[in-house]
Each structure stands twice: as C-alpha cells, then as structure tokens.
PDB file of N, CA and C in Angstrom:
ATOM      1  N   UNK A   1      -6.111 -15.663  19.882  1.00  0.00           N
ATOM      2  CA  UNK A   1      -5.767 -14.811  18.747  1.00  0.00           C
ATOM      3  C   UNK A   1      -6.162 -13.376  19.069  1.00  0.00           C
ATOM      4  N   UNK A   2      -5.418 -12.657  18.365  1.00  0.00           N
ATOM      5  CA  UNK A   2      -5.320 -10.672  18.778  1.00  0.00           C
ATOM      6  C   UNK A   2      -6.320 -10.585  17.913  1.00  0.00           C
ATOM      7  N   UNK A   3      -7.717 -10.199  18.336  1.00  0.00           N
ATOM      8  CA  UNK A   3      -8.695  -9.557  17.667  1.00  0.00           C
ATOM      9  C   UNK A   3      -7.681  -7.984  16.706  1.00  0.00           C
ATOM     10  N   UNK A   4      -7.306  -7.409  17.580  1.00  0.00           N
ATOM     11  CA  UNK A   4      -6.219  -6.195  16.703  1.00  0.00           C
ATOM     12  C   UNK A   4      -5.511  -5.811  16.084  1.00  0.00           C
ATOM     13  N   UNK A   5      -5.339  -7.394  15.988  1.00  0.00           N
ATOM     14  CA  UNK A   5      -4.044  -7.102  14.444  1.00  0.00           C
ATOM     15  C   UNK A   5      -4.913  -7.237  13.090  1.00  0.00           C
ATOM     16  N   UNK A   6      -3.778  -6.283  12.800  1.00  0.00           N
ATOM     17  CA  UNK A   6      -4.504  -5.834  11.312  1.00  0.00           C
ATOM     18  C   UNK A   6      -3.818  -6.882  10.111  1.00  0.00           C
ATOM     19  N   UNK A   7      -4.926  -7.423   9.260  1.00  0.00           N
ATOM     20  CA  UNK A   7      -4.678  -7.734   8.153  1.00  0.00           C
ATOM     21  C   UNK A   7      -3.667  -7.068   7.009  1.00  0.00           C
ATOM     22  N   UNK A   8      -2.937  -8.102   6.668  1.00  0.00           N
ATOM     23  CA  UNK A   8      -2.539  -7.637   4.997  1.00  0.00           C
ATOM     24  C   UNK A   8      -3.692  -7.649   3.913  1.00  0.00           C
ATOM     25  N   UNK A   9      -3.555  -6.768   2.884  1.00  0.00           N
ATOM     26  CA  UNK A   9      -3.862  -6.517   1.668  1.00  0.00           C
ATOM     27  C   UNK A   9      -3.734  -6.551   0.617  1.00  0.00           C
ATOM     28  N   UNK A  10      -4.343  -7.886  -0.173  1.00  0.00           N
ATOM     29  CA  UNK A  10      -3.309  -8.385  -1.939  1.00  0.00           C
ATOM     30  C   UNK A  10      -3.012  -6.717  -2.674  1.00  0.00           C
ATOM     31  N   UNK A  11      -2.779  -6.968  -3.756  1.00  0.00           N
ATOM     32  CA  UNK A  11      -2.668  -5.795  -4.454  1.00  0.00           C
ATOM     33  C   UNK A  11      -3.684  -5.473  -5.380  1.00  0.00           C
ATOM     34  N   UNK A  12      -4.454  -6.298  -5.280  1.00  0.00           N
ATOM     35  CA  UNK A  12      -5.961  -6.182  -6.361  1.00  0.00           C
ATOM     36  C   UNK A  12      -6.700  -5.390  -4.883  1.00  0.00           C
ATOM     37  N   UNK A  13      -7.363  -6.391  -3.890  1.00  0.00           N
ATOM     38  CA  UNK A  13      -7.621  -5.393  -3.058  1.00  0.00           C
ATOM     39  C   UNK A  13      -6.894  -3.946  -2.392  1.00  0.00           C
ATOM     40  N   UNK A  14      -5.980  -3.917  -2.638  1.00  0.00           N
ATOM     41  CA  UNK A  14      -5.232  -2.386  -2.635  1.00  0.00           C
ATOM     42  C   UNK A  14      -5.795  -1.306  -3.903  1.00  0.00           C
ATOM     43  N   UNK A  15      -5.484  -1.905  -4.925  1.00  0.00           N
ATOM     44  CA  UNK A  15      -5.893  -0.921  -6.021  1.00  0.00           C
ATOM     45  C   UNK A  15      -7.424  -0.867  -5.885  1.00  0.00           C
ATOM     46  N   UNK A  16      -8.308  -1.396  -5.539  1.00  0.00           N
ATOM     47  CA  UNK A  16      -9.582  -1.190  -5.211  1.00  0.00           C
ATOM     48  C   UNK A  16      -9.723  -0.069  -4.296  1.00  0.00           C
ATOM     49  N   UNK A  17      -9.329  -0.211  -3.067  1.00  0.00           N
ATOM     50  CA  UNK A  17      -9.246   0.297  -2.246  1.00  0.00           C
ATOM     51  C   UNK A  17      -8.988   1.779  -2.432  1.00  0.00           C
ATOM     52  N   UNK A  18      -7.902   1.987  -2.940  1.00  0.00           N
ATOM     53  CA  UNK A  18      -7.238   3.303  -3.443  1.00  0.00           C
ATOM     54  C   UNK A  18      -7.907   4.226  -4.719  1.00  0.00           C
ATOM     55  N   UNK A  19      -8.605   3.009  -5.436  1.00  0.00           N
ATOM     56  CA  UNK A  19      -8.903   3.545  -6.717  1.00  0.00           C
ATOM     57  C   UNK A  19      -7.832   3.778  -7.586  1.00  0.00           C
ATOM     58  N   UNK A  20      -7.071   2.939  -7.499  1.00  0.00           N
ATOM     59  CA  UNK A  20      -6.128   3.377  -8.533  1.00  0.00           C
ATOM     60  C   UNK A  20      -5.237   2.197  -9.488  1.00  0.00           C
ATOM     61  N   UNK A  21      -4.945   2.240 -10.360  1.00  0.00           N
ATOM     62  CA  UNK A  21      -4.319   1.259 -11.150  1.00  0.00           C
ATOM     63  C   UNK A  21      -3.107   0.410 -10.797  1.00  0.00           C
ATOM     64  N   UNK A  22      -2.476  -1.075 -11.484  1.00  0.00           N
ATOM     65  CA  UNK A  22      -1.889  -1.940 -10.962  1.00  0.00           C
ATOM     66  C   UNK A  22      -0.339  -0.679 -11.023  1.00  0.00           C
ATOM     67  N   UNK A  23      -0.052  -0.157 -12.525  1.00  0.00           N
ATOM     68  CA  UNK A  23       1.154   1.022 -12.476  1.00  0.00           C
ATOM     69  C   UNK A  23       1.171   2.072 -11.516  1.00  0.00           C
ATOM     70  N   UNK A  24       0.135   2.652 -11.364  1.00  0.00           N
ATOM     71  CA  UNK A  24       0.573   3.596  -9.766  1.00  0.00           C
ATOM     72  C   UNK A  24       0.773   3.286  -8.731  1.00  0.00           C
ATOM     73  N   UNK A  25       0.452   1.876  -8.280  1.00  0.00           N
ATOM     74  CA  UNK A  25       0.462   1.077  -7.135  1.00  0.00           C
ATOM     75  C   UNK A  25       2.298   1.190  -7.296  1.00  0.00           C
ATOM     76  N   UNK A  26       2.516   0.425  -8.125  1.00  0.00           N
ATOM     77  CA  UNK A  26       4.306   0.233  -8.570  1.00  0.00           C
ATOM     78  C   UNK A  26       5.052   1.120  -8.243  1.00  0.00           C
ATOM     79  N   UNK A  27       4.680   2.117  -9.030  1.00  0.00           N
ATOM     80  CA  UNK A  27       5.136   3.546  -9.404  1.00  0.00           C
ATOM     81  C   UNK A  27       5.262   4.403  -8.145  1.00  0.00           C
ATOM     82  N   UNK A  28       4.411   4.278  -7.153  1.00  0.00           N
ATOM     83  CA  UNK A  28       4.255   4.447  -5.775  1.00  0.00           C
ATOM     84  C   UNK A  28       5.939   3.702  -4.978  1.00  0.00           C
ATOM     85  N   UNK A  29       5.500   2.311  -5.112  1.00  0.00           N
ATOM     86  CA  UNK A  29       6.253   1.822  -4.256  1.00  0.00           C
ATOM     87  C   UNK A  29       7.413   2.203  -4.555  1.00  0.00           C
ATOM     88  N   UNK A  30       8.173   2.393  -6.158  1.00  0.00           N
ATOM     89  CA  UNK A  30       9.192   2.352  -6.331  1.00  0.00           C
ATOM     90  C   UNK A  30       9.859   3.957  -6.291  1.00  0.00           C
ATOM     91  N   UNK A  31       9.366   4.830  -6.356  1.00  0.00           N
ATOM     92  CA  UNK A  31       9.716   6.281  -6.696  1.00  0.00           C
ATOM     93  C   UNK A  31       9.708   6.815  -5.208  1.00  0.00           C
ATOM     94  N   UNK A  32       8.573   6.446  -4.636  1.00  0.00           N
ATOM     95  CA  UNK A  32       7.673   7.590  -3.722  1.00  0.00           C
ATOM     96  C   UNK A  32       7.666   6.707  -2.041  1.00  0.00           C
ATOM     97  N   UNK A  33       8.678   5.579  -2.388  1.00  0.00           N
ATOM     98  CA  UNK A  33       8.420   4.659  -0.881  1.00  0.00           C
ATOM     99  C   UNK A  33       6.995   4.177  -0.301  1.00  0.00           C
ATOM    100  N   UNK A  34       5.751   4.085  -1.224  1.00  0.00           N
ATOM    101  CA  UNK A  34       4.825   3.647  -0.475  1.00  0.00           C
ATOM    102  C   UNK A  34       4.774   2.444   0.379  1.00  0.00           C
ATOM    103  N   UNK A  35       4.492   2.348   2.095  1.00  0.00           N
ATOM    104  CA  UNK A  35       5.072   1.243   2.791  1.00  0.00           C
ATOM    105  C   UNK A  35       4.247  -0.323   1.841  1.00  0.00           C
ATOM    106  N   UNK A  36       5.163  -1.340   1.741  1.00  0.00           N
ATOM    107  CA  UNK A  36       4.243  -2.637   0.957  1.00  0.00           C
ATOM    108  C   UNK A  36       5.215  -3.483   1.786  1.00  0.00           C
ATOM    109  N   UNK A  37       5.263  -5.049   1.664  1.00  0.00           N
ATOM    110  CA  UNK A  37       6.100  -5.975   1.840  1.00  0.00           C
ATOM    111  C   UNK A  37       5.785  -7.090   0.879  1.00  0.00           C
ATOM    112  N   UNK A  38       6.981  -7.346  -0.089  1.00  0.00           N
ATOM    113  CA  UNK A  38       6.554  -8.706  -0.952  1.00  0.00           C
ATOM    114  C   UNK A  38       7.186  -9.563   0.166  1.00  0.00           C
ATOM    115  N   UNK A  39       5.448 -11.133   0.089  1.00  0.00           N
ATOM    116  CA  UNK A  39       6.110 -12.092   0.463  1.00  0.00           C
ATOM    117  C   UNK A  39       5.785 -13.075  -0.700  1.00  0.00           C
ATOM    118  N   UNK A  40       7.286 -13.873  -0.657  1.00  0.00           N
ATOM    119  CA  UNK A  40       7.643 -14.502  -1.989  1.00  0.00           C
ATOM    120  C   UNK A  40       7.408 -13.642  -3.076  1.00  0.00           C
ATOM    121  N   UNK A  41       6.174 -14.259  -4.406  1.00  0.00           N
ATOM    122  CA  UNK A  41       6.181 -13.175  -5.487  1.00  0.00           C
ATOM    123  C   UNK A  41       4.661 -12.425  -5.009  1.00  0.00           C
ATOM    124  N   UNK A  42       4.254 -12.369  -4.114  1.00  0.00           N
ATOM    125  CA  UNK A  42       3.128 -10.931  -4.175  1.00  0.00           C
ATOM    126  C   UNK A  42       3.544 -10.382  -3.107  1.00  0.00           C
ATOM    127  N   UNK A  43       3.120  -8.729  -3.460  1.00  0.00           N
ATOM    128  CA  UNK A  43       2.639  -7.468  -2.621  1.00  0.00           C
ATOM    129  C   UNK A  43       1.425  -7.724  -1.400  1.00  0.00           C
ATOM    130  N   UNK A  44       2.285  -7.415  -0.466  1.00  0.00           N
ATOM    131  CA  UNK A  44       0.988  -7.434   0.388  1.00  0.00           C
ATOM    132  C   UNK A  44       1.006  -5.571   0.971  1.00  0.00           C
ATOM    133  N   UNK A  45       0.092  -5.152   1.801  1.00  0.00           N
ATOM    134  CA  UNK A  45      -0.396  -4.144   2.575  1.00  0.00           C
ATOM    135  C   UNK A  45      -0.812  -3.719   3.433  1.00  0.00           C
ATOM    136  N   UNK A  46      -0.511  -2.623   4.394  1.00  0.00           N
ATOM    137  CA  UNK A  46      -1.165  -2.688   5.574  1.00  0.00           C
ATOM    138  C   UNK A  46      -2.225  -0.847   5.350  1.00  0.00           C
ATOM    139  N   UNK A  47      -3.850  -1.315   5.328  1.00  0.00           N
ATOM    140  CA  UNK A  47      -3.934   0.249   5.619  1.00  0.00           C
ATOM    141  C   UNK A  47      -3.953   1.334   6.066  1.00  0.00           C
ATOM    142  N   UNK A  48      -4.050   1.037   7.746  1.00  0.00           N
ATOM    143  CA  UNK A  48      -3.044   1.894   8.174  1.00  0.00           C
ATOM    144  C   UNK A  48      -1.951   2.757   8.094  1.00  0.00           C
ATOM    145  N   UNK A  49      -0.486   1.701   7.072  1.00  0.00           N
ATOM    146  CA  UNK A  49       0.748   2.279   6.787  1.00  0.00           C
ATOM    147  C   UNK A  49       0.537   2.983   5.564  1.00  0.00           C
ATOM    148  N   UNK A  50      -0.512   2.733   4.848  1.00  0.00           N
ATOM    149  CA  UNK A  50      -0.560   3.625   3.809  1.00  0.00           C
ATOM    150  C   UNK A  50      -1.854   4.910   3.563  1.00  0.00           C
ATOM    151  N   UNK A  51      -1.760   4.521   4.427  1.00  0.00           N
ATOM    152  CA  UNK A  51      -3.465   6.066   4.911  1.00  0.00           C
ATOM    153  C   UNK A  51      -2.220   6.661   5.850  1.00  0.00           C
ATOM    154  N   UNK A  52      -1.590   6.269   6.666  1.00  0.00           N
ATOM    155  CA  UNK A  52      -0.082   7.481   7.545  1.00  0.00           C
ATOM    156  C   UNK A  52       0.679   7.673   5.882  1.00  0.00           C
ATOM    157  N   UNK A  53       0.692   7.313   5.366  1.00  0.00           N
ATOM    158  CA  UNK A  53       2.167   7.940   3.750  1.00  0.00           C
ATOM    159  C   UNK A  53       1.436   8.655   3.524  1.00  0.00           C
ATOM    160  N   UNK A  54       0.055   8.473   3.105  1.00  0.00           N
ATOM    161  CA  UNK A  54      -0.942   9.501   2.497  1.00  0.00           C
ATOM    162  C   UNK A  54      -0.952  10.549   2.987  1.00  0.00           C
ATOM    163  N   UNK A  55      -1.219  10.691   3.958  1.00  0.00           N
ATOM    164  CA  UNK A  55      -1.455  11.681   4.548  1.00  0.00           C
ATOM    165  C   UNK A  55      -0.025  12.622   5.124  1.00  0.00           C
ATOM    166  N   UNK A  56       1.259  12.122   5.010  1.00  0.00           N
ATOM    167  CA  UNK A  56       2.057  12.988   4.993  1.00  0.00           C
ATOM    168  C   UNK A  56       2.722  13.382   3.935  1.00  0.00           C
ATOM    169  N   UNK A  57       1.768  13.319   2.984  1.00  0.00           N
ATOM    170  CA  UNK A  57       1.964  14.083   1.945  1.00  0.00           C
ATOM    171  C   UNK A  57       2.992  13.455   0.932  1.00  0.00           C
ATOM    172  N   UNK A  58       3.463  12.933   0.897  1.00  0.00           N
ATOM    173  CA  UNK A  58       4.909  11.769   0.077  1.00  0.00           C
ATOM    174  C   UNK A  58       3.986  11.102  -1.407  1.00  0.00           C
ATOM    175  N   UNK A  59       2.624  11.113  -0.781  1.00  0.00           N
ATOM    176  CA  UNK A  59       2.146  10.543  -2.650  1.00  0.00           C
ATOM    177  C   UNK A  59       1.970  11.634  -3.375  1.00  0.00           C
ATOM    178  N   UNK A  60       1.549  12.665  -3.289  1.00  0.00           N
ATOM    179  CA  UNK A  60       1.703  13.865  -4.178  1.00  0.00           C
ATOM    180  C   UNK A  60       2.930  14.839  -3.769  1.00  0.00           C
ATOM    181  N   UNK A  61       4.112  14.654  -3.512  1.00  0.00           N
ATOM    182  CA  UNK A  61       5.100  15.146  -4.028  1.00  0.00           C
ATOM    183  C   UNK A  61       5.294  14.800  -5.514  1.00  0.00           C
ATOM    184  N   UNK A  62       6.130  15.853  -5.793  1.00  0.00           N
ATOM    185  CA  UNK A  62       7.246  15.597  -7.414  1.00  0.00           C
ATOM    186  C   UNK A  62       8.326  16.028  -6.922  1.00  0.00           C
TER     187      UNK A  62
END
C-alpha cells in the first residue's frame, strides 16, 4: 500500500476543518466549483484540492 495517497474527507470532517457550515460547504460546491466527489449519496474531499481552490482565489470571488 502507497503510504502517499491521500485520504478522502466526509463532509462533517470538511466543515470542521474549514470552519465553516454544512450551507457554505454546498454553496461552495455549487456556485464557486469547490473540487468534492459524491460517492453514491455522500461528499467526499481531498485537502489538498481544496487548500489549491483556496488559494487561487475562486472562494472569495463574487
């Protein structure tokens, strides 16, 4: 097994993570492209892909 691969992230541990609520998590994905992948019915995460969105600036656009 790849010690280097990175884990997914439920969406409870995401909003922890982020500090931020289950609606901005959404509101993110759906407006603003934050990277996620549903498998079946949950959200999963990678933090990596979403510390790179962050940081190019795409969550605080309007």
């Amino acid at each position: 097994m790849d010690n280097n691969l990175e884990r997914w992230y439920s969406m409870r541990e995401f909003m922890e993570y982020l500090g931020v609520g289950r609606d901005t998590v959404l509101d993110w994905m759906k407006h603003r492209n934050m990277p996620s992948t549903k498998n079946g019915r949950l959200w999963k995460f990678k933090v990596s892909e979403v510390d790179a969105w962050m940081k190019s600036g795409v969550a605080t656009d309007k």
